[in-house]
PDB file of N, CA and C in Angstrom:
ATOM      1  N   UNK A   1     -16.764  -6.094  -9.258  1.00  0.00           N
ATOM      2  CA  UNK A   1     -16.268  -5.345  -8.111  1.00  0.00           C
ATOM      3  C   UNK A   1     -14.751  -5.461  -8.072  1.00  0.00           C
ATOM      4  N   UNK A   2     -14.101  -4.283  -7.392  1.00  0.00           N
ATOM      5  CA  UNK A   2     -12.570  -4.328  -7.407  1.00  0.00           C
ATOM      6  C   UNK A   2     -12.480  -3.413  -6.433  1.00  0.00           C
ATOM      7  N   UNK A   3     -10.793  -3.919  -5.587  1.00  0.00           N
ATOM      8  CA  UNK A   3     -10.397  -2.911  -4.516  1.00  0.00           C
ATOM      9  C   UNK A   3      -9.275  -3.068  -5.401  1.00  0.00           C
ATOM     10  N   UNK A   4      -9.177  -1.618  -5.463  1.00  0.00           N
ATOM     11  CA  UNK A   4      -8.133  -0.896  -6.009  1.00  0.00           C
ATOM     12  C   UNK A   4      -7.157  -0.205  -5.170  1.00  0.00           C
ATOM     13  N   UNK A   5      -5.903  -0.836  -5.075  1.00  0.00           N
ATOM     14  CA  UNK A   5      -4.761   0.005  -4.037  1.00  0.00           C
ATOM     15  C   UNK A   5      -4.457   1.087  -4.269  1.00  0.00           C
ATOM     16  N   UNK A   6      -4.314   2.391  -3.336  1.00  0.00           N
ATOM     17  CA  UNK A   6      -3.803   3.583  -3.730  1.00  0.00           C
ATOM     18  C   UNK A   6      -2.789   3.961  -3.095  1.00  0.00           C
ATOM     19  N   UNK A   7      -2.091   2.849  -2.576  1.00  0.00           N
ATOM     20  CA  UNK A   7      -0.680   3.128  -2.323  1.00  0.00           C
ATOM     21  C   UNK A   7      -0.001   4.167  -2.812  1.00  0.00           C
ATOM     22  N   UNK A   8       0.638   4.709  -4.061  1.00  0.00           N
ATOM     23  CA  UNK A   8       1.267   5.554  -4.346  1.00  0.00           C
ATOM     24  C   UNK A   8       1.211   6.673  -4.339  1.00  0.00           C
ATOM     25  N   UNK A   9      -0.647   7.158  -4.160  1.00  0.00           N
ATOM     26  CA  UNK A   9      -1.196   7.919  -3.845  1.00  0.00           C
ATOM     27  C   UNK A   9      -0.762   8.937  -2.514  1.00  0.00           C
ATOM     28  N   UNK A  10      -0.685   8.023  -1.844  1.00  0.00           N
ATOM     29  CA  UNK A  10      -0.497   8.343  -0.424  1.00  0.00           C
ATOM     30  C   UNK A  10       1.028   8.565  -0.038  1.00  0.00           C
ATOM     31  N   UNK A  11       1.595   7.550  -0.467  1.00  0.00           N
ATOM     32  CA  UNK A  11       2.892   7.259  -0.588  1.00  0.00           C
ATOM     33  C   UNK A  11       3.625   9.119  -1.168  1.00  0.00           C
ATOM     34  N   UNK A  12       3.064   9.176  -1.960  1.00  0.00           N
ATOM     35  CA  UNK A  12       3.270  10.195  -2.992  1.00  0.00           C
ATOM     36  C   UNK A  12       2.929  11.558  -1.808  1.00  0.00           C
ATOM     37  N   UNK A  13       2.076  11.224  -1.168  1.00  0.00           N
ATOM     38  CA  UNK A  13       0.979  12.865  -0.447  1.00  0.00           C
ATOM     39  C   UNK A  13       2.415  12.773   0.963  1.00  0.00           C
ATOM     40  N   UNK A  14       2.940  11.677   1.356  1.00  0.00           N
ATOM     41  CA  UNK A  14       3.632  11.880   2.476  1.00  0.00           C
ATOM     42  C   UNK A  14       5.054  12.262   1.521  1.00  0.00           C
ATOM     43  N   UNK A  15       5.730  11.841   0.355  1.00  0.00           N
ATOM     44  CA  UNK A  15       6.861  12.159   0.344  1.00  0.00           C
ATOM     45  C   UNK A  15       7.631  11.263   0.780  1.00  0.00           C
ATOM     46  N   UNK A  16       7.433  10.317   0.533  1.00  0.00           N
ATOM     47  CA  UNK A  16       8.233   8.777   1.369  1.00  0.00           C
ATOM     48  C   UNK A  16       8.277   7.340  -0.543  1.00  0.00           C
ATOM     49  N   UNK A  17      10.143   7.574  -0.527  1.00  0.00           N
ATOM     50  CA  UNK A  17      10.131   6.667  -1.441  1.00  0.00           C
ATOM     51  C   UNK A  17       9.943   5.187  -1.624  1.00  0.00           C
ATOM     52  N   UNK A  18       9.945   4.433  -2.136  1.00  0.00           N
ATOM     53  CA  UNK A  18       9.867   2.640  -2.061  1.00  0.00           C
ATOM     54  C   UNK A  18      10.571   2.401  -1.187  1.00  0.00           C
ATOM     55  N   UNK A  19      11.791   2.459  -1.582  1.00  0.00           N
ATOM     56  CA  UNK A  19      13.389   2.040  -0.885  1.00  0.00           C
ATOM     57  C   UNK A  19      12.534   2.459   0.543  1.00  0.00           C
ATOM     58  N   UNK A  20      12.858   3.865   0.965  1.00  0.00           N
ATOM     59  CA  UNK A  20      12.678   3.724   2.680  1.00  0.00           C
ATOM     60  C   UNK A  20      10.891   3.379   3.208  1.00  0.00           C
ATOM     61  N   UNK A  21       9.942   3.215   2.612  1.00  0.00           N
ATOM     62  CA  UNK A  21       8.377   2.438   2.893  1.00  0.00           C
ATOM     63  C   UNK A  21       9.316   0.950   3.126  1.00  0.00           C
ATOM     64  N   UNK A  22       9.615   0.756   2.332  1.00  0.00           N
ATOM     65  CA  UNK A  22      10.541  -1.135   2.164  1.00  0.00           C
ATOM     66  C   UNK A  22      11.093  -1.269   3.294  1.00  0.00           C
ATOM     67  N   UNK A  23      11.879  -0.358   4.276  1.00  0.00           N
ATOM     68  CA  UNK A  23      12.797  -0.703   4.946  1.00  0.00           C
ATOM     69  C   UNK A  23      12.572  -0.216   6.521  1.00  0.00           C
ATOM     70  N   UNK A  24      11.128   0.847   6.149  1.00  0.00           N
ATOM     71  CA  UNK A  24      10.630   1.133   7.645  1.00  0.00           C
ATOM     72  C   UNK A  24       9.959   0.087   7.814  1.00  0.00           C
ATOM     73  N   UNK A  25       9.073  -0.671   6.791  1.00  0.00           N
ATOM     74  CA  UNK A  25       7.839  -1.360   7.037  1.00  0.00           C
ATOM     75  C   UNK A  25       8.582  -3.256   7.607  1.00  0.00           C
ATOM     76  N   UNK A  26       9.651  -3.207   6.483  1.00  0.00           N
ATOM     77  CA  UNK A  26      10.271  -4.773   7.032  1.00  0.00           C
ATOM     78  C   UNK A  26       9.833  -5.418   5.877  1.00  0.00           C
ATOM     79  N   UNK A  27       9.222  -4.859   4.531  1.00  0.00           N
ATOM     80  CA  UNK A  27       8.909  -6.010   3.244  1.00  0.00           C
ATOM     81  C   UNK A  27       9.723  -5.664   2.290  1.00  0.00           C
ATOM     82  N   UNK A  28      10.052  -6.671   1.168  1.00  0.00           N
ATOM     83  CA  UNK A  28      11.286  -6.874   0.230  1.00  0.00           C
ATOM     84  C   UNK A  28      10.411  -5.392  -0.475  1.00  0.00           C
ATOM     85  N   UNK A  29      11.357  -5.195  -1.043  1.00  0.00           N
ATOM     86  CA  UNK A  29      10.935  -3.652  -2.017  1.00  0.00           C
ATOM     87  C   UNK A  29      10.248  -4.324  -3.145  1.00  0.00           C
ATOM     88  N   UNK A  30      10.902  -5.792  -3.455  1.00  0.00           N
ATOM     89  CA  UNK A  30       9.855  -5.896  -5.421  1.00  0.00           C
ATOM     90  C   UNK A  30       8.836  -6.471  -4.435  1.00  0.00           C
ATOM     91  N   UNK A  31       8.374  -7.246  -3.082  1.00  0.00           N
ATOM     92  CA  UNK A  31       7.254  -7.092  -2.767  1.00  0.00           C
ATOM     93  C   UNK A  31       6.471  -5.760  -3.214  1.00  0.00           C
ATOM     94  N   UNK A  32       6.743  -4.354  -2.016  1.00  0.00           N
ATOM     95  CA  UNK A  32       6.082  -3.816  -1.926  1.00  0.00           C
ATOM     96  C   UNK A  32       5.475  -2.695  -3.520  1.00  0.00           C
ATOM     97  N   UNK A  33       6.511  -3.073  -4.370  1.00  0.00           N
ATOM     98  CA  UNK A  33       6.590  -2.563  -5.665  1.00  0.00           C
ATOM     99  C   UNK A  33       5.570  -3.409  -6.312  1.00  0.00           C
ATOM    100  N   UNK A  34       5.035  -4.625  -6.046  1.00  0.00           N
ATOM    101  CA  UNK A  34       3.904  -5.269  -6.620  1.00  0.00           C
ATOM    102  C   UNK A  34       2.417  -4.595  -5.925  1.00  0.00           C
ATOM    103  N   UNK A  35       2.657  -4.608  -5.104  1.00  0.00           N
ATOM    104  CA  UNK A  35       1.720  -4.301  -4.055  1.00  0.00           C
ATOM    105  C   UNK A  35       1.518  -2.545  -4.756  1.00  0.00           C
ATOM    106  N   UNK A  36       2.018  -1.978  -4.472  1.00  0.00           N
ATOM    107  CA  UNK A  36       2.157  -0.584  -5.185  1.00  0.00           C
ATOM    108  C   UNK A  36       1.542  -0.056  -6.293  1.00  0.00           C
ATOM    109  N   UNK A  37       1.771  -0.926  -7.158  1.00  0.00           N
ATOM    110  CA  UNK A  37       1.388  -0.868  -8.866  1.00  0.00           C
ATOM    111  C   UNK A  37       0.210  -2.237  -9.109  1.00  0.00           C
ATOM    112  N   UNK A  38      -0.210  -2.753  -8.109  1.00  0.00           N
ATOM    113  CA  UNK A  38      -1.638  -3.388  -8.085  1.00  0.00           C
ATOM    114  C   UNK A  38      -1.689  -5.231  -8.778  1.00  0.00           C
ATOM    115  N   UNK A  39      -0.306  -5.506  -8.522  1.00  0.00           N
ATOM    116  CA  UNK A  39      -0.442  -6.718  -8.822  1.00  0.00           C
ATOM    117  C   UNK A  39      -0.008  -7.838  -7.885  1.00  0.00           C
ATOM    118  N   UNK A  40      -0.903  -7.585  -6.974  1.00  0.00           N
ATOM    119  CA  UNK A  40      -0.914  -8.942  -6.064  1.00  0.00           C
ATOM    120  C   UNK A  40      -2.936  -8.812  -5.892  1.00  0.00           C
ATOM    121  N   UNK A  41      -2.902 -10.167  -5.107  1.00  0.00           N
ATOM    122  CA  UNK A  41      -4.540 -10.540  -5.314  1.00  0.00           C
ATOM    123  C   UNK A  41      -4.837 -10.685  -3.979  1.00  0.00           C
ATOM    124  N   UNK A  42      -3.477 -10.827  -3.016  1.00  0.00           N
ATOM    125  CA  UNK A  42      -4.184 -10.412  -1.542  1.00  0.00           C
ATOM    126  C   UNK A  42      -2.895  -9.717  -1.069  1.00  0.00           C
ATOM    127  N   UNK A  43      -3.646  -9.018   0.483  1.00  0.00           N
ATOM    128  CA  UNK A  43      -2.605  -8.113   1.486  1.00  0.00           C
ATOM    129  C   UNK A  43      -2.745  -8.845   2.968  1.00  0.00           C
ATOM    130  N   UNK A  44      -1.458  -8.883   3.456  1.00  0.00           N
ATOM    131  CA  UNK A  44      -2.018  -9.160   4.711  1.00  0.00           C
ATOM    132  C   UNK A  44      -1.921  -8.392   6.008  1.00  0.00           C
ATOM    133  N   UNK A  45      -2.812  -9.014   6.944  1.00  0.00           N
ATOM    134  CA  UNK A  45      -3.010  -7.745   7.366  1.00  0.00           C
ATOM    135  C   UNK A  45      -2.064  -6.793   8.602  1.00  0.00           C
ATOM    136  N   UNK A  46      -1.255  -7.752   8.955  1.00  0.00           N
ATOM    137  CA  UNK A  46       0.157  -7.182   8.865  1.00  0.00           C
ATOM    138  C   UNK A  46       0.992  -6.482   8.267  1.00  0.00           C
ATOM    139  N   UNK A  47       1.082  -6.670   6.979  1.00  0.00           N
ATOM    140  CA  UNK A  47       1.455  -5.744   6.395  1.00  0.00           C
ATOM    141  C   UNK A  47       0.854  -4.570   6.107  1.00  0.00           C
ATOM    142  N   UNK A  48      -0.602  -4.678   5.902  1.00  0.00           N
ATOM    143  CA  UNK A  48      -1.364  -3.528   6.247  1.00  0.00           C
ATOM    144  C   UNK A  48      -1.268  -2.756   7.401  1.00  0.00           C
ATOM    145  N   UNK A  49      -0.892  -3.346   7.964  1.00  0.00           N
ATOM    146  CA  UNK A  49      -0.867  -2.502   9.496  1.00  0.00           C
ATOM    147  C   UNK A  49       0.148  -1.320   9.735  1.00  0.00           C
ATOM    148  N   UNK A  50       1.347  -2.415   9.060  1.00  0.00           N
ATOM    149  CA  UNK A  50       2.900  -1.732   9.237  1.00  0.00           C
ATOM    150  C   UNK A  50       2.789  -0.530   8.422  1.00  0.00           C
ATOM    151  N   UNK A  51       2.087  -0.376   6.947  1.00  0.00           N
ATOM    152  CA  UNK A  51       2.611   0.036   6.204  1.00  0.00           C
ATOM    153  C   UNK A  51       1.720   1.630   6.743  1.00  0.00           C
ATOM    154  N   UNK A  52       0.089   1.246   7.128  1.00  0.00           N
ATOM    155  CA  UNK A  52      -0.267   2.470   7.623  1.00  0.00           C
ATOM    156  C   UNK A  52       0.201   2.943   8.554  1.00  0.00           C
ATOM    157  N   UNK A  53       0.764   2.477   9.516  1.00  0.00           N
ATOM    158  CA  UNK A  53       1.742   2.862  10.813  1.00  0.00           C
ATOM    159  C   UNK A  53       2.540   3.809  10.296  1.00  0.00           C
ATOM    160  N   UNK A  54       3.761   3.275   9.129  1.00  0.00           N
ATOM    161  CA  UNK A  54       4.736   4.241   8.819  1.00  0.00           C
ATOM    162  C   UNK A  54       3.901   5.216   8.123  1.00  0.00           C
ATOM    163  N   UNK A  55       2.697   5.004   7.386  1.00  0.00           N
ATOM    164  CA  UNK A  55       2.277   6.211   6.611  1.00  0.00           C
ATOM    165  C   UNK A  55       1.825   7.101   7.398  1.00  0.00           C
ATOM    166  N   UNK A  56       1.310   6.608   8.672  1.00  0.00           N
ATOM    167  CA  UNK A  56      -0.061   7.282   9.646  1.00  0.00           C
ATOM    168  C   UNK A  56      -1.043   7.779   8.633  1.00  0.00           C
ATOM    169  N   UNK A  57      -1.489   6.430   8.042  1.00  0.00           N
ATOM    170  CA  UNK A  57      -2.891   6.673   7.726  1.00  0.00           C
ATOM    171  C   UNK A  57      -3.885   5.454   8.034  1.00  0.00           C
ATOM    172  N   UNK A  58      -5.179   5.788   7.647  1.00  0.00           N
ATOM    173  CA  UNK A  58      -5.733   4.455   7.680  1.00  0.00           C
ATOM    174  C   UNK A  58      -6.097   3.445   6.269  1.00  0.00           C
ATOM    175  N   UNK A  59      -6.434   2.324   6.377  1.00  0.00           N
ATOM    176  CA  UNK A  59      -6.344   1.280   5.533  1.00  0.00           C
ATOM    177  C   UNK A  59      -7.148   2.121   4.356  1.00  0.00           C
ATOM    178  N   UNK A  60      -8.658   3.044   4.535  1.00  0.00           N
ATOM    179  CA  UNK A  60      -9.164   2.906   3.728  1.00  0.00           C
ATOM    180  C   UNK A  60      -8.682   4.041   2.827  1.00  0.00           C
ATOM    181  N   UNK A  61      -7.194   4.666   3.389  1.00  0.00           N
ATOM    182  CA  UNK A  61      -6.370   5.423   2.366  1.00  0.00           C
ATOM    183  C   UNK A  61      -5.818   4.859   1.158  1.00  0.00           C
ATOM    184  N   UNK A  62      -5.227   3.894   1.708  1.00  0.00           N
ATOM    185  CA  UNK A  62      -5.008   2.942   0.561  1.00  0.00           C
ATOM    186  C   UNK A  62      -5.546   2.192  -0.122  1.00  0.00           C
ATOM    187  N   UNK A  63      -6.788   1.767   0.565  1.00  0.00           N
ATOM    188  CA  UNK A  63      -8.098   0.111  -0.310  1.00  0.00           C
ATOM    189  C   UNK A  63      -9.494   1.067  -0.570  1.00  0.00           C
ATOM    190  N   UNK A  64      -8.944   1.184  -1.997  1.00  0.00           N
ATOM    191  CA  UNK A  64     -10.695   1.999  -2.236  1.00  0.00           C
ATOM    192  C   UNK A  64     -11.595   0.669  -3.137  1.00  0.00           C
ATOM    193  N   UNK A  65     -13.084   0.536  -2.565  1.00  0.00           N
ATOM    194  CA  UNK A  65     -14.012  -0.019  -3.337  1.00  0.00           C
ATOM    195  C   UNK A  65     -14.529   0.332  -4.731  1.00  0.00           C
ATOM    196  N   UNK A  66     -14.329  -0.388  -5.514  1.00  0.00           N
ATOM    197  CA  UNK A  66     -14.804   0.154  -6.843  1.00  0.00           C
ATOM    198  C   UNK A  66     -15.843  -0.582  -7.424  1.00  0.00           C
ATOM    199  N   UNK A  67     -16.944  -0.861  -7.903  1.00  0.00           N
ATOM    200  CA  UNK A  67     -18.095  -1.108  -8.361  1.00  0.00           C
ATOM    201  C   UNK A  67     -17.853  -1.068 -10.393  1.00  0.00           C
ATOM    202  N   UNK A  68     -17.720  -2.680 -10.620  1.00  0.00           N
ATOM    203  CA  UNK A  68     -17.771  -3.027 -12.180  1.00  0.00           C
ATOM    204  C   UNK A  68     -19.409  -2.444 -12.507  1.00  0.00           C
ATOM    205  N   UNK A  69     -18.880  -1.658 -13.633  1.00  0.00           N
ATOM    206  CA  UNK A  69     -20.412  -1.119 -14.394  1.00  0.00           C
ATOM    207  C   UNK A  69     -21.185  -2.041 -15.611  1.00  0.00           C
TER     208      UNK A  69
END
């Protein structure tokens, strides 16, 4: 099993670069640049919060469930 972030996805559908997600949300940019490109192993949920706030979306825009075959 894997949750797969689709941050950029979304990121990408609003038109909103790193630099200003980084600086509306309040996290270092090579944070959110890990977070982005799927290499961190947890989120918290603060930062989850912030980041859908600035996106106005919800979490499960970004955290999709994926099922190992």
């Amino acid at each position: 099993m894997a949750i797969i972030l689709r941050l950029d996805r979304v990121m990408a559908d609003r038109k909103i670069s790193l630099n200003e997600l980084s600086e509306k949300v309040g996290v270092a940019n090579v944070n959110l640049s890990k977070l982005k490109n799927g290499r961190v192993s947890a989120v918290r949920f603060s930062t989850l919060d912030a980041i859908c706030d600035v996106l106005d979306c919800q979490p499960g825009d970004i955290l999709e469930f994926e099922r190992n075959k």
